[in-house]
Protein backbone atom coordinates (compact mmCIF):
# COMPACT_ATOMS: atom_id res chain seq x y z
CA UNK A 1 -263.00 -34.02 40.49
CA UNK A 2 -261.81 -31.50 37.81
CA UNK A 3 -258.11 -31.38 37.62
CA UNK A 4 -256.45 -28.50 36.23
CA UNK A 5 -255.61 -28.01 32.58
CA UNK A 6 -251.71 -28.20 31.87
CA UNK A 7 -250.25 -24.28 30.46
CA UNK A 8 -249.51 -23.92 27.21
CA UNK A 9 -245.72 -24.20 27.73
CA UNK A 10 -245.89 -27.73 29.31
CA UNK A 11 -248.28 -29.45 26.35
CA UNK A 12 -245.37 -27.64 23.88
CA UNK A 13 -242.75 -29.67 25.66
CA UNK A 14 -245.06 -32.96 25.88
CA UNK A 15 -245.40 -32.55 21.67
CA UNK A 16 -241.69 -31.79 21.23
CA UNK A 17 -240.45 -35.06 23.59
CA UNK A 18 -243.34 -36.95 21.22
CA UNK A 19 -241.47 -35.99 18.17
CA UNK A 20 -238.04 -37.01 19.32
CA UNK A 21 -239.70 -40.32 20.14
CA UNK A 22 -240.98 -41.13 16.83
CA UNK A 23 -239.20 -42.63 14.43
CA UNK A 24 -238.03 -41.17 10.76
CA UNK A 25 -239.80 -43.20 9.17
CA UNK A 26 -243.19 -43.01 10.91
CA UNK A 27 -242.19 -38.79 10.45
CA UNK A 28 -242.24 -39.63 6.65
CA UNK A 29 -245.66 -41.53 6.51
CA UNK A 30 -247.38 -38.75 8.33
CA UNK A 31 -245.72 -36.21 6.01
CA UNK A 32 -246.72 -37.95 3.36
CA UNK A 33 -250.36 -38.55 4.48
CA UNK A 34 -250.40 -34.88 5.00
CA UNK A 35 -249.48 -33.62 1.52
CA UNK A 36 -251.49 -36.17 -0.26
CA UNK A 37 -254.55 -34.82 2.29
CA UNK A 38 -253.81 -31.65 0.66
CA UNK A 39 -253.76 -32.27 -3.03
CA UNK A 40 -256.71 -34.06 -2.29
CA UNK A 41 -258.31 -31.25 -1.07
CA UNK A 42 -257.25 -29.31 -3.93
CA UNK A 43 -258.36 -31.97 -6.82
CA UNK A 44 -261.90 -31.67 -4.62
CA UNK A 45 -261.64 -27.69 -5.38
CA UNK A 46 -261.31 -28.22 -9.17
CA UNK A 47 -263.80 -30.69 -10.12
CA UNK A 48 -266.25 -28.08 -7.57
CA UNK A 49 -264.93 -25.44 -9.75
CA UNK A 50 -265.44 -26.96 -12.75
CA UNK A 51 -268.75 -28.35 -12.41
CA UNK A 52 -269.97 -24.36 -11.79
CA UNK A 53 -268.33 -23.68 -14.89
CA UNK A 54 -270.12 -26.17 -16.81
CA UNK A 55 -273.35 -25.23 -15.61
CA UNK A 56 -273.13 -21.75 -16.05
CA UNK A 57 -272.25 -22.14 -19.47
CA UNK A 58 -275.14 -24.96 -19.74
CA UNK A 59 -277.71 -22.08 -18.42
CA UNK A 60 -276.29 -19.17 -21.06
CA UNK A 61 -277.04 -21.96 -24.03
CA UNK A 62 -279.97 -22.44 -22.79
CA UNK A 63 -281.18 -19.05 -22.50
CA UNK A 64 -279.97 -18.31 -26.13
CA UNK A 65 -282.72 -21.17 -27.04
CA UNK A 66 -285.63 -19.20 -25.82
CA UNK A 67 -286.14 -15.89 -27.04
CA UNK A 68 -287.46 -13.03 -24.78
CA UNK A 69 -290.77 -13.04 -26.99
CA UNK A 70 -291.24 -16.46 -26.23
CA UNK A 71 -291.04 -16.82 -22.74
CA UNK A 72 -293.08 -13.64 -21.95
CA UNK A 73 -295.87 -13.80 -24.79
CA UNK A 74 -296.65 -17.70 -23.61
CA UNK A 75 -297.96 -16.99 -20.16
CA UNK A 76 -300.35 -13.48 -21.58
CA UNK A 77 -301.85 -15.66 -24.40
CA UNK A 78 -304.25 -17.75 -22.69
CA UNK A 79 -305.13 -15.19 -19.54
CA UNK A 80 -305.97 -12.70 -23.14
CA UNK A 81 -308.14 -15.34 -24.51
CA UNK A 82 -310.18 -16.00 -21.59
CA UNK A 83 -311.25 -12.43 -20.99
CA UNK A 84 -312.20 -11.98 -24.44
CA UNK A 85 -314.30 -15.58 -24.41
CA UNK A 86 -315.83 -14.34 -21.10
CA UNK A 87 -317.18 -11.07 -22.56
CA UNK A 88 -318.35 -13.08 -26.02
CA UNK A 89 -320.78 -14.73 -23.79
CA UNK A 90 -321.90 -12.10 -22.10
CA UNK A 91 -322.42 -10.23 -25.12
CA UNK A 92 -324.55 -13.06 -27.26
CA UNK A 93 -326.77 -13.41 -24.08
CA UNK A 94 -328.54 -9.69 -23.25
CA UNK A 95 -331.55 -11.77 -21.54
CA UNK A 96 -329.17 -12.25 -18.44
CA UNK A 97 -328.99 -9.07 -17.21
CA UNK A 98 -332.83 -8.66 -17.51
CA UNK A 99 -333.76 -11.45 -15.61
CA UNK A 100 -331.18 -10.61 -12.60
CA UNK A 101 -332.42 -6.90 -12.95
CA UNK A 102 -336.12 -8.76 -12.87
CA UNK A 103 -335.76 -11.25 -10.46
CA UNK A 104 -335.41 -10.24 -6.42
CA UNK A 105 -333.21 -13.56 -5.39
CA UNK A 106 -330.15 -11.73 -7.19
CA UNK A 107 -330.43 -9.16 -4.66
CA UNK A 108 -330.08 -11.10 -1.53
């Protein structure tokens, strides 16, 4: 059976009677345990911030290692050098274009 929640007012006065019941010292632990939660929190931050630091720097040295030639003229090379070997072959061989021009299978 669901019982009905308590109002807002009544939980307020259940955590203000909890309060008077503790005792100052227990008070000063949980302080304590609450600030230290804090500059924990905050160390966490810096070392996060830090780290992104670090690495953006790490990526800008690393960029200023390879040029904009570089990176760019490495990938065209090779695709260049296989269209011109592809058209050297056809070129030194003339006979090929006869025979599929001769032969009916090619047409199929």
């Amino acid at each position: 059976m669901n019982r009905p929640l308590p109002s807002e007012d009544a939980l307020r006065s259940l955590h203000a009677q909890s309060l008077q019941a503790l005792s100052p010292a227990t008070l000063a632990r949980l302080r304590n345990a609450r600030h230290s939660a804090s500059r924990a929190h905050a160390s966490r931050w810096r070392w996060w911030l830090a780290s992104a630091c670090s690495l953006v720097i790490a990526l800008g040295v690393g960029v200023q290692f390879v040029g904009p030639g570089e990176h760019q003229g490495a990938a065209t090379t090779p695709i260049a050098a296989a269209e011109e070997d592809n058209g050297a072959l056809y070129d030194e061989n003339p006979d090929l274009y006869l025979w599929l021009g001769d032969n009916d299978l090619a047409m199929e």
